[in-house]
C-alpha atoms as a PDB file:
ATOM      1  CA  UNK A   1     -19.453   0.502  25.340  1.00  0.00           C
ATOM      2  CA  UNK A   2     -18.384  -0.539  21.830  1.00  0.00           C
ATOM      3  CA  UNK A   3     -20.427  -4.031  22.337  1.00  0.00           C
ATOM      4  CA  UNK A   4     -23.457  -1.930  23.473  1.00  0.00           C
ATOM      5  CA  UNK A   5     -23.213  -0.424  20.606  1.00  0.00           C
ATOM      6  CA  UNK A   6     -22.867  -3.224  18.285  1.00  0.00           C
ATOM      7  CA  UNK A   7     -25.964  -5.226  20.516  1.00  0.00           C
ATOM      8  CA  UNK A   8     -27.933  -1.861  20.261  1.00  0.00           C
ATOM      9  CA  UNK A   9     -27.355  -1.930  15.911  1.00  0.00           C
ATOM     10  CA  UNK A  10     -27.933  -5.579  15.782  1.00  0.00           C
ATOM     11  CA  UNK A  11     -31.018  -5.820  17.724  1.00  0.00           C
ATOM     12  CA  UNK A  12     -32.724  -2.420  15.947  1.00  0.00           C
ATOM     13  CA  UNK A  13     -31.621  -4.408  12.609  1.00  0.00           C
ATOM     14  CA  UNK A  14     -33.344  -7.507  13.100  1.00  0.00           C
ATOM     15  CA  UNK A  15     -36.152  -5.576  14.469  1.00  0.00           C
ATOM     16  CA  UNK A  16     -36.366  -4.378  11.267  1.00  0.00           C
ATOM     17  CA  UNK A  17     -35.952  -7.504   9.293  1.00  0.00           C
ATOM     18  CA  UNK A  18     -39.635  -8.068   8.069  1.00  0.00           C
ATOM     19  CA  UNK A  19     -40.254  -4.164   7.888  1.00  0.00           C
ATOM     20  CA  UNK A  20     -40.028  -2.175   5.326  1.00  0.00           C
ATOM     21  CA  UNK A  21     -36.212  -1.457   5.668  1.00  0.00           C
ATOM     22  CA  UNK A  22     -35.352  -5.054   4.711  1.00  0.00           C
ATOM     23  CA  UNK A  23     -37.577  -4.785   1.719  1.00  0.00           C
ATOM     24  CA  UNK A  24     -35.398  -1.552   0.549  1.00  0.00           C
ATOM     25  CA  UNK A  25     -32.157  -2.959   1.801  1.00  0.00           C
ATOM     26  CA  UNK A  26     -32.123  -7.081   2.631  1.00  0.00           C
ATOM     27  CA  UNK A  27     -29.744  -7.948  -0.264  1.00  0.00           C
ATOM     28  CA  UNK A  28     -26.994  -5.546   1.815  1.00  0.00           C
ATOM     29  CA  UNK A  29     -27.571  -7.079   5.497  1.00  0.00           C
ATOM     30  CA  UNK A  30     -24.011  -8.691   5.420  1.00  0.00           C
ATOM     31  CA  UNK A  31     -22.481  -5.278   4.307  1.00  0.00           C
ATOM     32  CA  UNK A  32     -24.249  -3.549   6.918  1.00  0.00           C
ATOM     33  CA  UNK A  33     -23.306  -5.994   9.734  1.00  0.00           C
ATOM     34  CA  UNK A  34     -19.654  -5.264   8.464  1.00  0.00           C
ATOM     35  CA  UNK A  35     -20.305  -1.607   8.402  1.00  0.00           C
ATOM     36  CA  UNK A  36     -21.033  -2.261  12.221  1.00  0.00           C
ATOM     37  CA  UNK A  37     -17.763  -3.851  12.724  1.00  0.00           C
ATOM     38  CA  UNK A  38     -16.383  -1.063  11.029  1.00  0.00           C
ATOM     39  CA  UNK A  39     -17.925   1.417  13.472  1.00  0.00           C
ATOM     40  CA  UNK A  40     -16.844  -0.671  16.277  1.00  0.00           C
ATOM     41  CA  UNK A  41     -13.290  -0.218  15.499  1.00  0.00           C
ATOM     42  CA  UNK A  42     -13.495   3.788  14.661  1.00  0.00           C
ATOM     43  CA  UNK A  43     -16.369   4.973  17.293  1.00  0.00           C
ATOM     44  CA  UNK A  44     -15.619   2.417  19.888  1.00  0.00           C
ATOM     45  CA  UNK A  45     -12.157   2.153  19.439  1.00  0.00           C
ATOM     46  CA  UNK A  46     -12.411  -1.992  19.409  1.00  0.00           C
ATOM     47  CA  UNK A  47      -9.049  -3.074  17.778  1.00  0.00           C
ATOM     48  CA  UNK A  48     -10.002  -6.516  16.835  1.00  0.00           C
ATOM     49  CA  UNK A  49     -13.346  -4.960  15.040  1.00  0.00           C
ATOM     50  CA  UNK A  50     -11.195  -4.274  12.055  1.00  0.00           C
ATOM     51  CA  UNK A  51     -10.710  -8.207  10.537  1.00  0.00           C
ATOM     52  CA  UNK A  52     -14.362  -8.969  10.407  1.00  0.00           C
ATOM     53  CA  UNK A  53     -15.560  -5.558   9.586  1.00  0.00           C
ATOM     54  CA  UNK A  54     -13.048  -5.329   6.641  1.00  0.00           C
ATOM     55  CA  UNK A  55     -13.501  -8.717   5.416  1.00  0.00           C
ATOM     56  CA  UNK A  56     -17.589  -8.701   5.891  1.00  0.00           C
ATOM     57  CA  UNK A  57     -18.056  -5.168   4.314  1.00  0.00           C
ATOM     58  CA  UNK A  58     -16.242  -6.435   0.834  1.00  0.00           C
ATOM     59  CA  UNK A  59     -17.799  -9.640   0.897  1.00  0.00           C
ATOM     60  CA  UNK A  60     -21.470  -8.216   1.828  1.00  0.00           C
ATOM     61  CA  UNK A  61     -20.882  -5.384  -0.665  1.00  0.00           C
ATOM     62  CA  UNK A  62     -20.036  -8.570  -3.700  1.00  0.00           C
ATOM     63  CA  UNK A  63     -23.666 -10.328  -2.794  1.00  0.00           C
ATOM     64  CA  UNK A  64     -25.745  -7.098  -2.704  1.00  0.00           C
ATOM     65  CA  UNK A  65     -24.106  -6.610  -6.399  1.00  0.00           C
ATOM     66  CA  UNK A  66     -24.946 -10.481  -6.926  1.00  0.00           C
ATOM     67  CA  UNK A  67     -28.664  -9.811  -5.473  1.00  0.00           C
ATOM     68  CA  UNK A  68     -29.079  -6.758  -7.576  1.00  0.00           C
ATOM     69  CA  UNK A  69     -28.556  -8.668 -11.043  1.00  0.00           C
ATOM     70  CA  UNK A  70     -24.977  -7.683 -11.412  1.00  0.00           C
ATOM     71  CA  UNK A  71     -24.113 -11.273 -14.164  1.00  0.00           C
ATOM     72  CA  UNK A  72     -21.893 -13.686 -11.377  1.00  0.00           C
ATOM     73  CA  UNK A  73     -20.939 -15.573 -14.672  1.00  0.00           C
ATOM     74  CA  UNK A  74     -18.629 -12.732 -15.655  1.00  0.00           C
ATOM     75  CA  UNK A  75     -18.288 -11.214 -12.092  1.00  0.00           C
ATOM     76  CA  UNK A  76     -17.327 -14.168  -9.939  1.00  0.00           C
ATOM     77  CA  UNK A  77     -13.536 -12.701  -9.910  1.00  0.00           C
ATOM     78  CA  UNK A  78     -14.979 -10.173  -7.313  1.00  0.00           C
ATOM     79  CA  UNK A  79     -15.416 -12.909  -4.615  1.00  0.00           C
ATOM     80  CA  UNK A  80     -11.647 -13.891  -4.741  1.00  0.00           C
ATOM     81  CA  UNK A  81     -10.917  -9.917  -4.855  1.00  0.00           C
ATOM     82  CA  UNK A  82     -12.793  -9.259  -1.739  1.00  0.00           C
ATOM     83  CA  UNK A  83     -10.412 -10.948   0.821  1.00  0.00           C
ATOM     84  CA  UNK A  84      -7.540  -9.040  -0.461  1.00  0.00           C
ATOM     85  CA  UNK A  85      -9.330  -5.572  -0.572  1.00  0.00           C
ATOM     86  CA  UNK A  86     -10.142  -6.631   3.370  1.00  0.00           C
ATOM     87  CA  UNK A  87      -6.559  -6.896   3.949  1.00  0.00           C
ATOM     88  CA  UNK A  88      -5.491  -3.698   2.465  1.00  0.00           C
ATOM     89  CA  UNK A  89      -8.501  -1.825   4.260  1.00  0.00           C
ATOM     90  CA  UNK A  90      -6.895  -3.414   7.539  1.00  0.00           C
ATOM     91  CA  UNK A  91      -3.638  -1.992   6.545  1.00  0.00           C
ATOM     92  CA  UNK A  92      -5.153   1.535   5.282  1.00  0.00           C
ATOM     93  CA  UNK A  93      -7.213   1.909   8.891  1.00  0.00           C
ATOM     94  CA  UNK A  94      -4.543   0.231  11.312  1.00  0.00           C
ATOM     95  CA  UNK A  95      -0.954   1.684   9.855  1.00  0.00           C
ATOM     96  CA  UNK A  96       0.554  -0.668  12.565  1.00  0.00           C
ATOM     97  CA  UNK A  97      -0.591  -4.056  10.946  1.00  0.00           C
ATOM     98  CA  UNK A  98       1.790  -4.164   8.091  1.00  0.00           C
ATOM     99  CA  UNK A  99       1.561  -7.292   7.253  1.00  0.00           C
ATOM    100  CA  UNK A 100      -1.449  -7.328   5.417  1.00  0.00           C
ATOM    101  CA  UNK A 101      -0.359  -5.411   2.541  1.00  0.00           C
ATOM    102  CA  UNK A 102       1.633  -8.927   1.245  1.00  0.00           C
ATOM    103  CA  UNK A 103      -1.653 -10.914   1.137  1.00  0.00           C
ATOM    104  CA  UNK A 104      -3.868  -8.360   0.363  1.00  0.00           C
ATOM    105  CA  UNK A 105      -1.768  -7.506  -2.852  1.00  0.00           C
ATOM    106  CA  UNK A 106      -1.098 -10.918  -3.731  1.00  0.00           C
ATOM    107  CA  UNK A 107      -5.316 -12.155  -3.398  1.00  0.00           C
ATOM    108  CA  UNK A 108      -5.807  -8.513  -4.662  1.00  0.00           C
ATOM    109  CA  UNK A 109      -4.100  -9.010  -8.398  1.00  0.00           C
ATOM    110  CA  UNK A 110      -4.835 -12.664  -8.631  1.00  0.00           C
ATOM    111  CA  UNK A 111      -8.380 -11.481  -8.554  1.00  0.00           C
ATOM    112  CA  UNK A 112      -7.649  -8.911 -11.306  1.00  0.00           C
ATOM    113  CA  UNK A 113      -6.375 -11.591 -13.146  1.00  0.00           C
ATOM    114  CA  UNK A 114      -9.255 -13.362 -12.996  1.00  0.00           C
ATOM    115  CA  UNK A 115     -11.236 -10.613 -13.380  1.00  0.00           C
ATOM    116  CA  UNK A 116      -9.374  -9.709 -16.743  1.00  0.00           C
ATOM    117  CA  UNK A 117     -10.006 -13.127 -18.114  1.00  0.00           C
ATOM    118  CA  UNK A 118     -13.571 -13.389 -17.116  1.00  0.00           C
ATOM    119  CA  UNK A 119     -14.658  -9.987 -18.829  1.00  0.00           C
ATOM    120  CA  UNK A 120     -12.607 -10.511 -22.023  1.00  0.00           C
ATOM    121  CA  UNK A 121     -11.093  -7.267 -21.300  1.00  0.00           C
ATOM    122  CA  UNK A 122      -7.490  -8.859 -22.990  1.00  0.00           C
ATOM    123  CA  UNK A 123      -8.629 -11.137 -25.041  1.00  0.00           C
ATOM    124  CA  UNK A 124      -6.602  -9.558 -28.170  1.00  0.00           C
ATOM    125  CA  UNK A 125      -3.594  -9.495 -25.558  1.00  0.00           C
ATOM    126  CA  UNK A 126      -3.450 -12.932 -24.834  1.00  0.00           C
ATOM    127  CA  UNK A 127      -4.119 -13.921 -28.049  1.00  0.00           C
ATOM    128  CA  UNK A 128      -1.029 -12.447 -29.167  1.00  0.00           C
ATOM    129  CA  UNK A 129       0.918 -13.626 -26.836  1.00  0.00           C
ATOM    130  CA  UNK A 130      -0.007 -17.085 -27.035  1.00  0.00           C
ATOM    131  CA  UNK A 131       1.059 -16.733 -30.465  1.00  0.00           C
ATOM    132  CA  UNK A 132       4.213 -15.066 -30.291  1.00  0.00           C
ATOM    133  CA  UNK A 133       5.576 -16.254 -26.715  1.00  0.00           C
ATOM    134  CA  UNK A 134       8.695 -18.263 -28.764  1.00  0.00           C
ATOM    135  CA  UNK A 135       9.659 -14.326 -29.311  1.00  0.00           C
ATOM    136  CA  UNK A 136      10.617 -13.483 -25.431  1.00  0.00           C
ATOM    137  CA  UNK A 137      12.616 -16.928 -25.566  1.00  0.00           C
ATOM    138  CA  UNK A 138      14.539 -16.264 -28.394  1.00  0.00           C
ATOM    139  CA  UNK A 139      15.326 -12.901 -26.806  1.00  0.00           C
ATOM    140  CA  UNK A 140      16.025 -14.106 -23.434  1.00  0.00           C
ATOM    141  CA  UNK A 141      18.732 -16.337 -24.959  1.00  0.00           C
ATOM    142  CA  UNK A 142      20.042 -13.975 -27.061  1.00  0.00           C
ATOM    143  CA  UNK A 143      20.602 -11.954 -23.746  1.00  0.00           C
ATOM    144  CA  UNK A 144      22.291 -14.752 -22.061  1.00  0.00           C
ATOM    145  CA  UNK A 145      24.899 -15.093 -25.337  1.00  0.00           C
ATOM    146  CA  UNK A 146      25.540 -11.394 -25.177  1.00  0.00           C
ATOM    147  CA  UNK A 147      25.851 -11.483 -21.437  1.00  0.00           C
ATOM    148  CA  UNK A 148      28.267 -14.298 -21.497  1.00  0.00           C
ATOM    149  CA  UNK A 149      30.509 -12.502 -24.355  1.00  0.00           C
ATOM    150  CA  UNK A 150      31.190  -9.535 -22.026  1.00  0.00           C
END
């Protein structure tokens, strides 16, 4: 049933694909393939529909932001983000796959990271601490000598 469904979807969508419906919506065809995989798993109760439906939704959903003008120069950190946000959605719909919390946090915040540094958004931050960095040495040691006097 749950690949009848997905042939069904597919077929009616590439049907579509010099209509009017992929002049309104073309840029999100990889979202909405992953939005298939995602009904898959919830309607047709297909448990390996979750991995590409997670990871194809995020991705598709990054290059219908890139299609609609959305600057990639500054916004590139949401392709390394969308992995890990597929591997926490895998661990918010399917409470048994626990693993994917570890990589989806770690891909997650190196993303932000990026993210941060692309935008600017701490510029001032870093600045000061690429100035003052000696400070959380000379404090670290200063911990070790007081540690080692006790």
């Amino acid at each position: 049933m749950a690949m009848g469904i997905f042939l069904i979807v597919l077929g009616a969508s590439l049907l579509l694909y010099r209509g009017w419906l992929w002049k309104v919506a073309g840029e999100a065809f990889v979202a909405v393939i992953g939005l298939m995989f995602l009904a898959l798993f919830f309607i047709g109760n297909a448990r390996w529909a979750i991995y590409p439906g997670a990871f194809t939704t995020t991705v598709g959903t990054v290059i219908y932001l890139a299609a609609k003008g959305w600057p990639m120069n500054v916004y590139w950190p949401l392709f390394v983000m969308a992995p890990g946000v597929s591997f926490l959605l895998i661990r918010l719909a399917a409470p048994e796959e626990k693993w994917a919390v570890y990589p989806g946090t770690i891909i997650t915040m190196i993303g932000l990271s990026l993210f941060t540094l692309s935008t600017g958004f701490f510029a001032g931050f870093w600045r000061v601490v690429g100035t003052y960095w000696p400070l959380g040495l000379i404090a670290a040691g200063a911990l070790l000598v007081l540690r080692s006097r006790k």
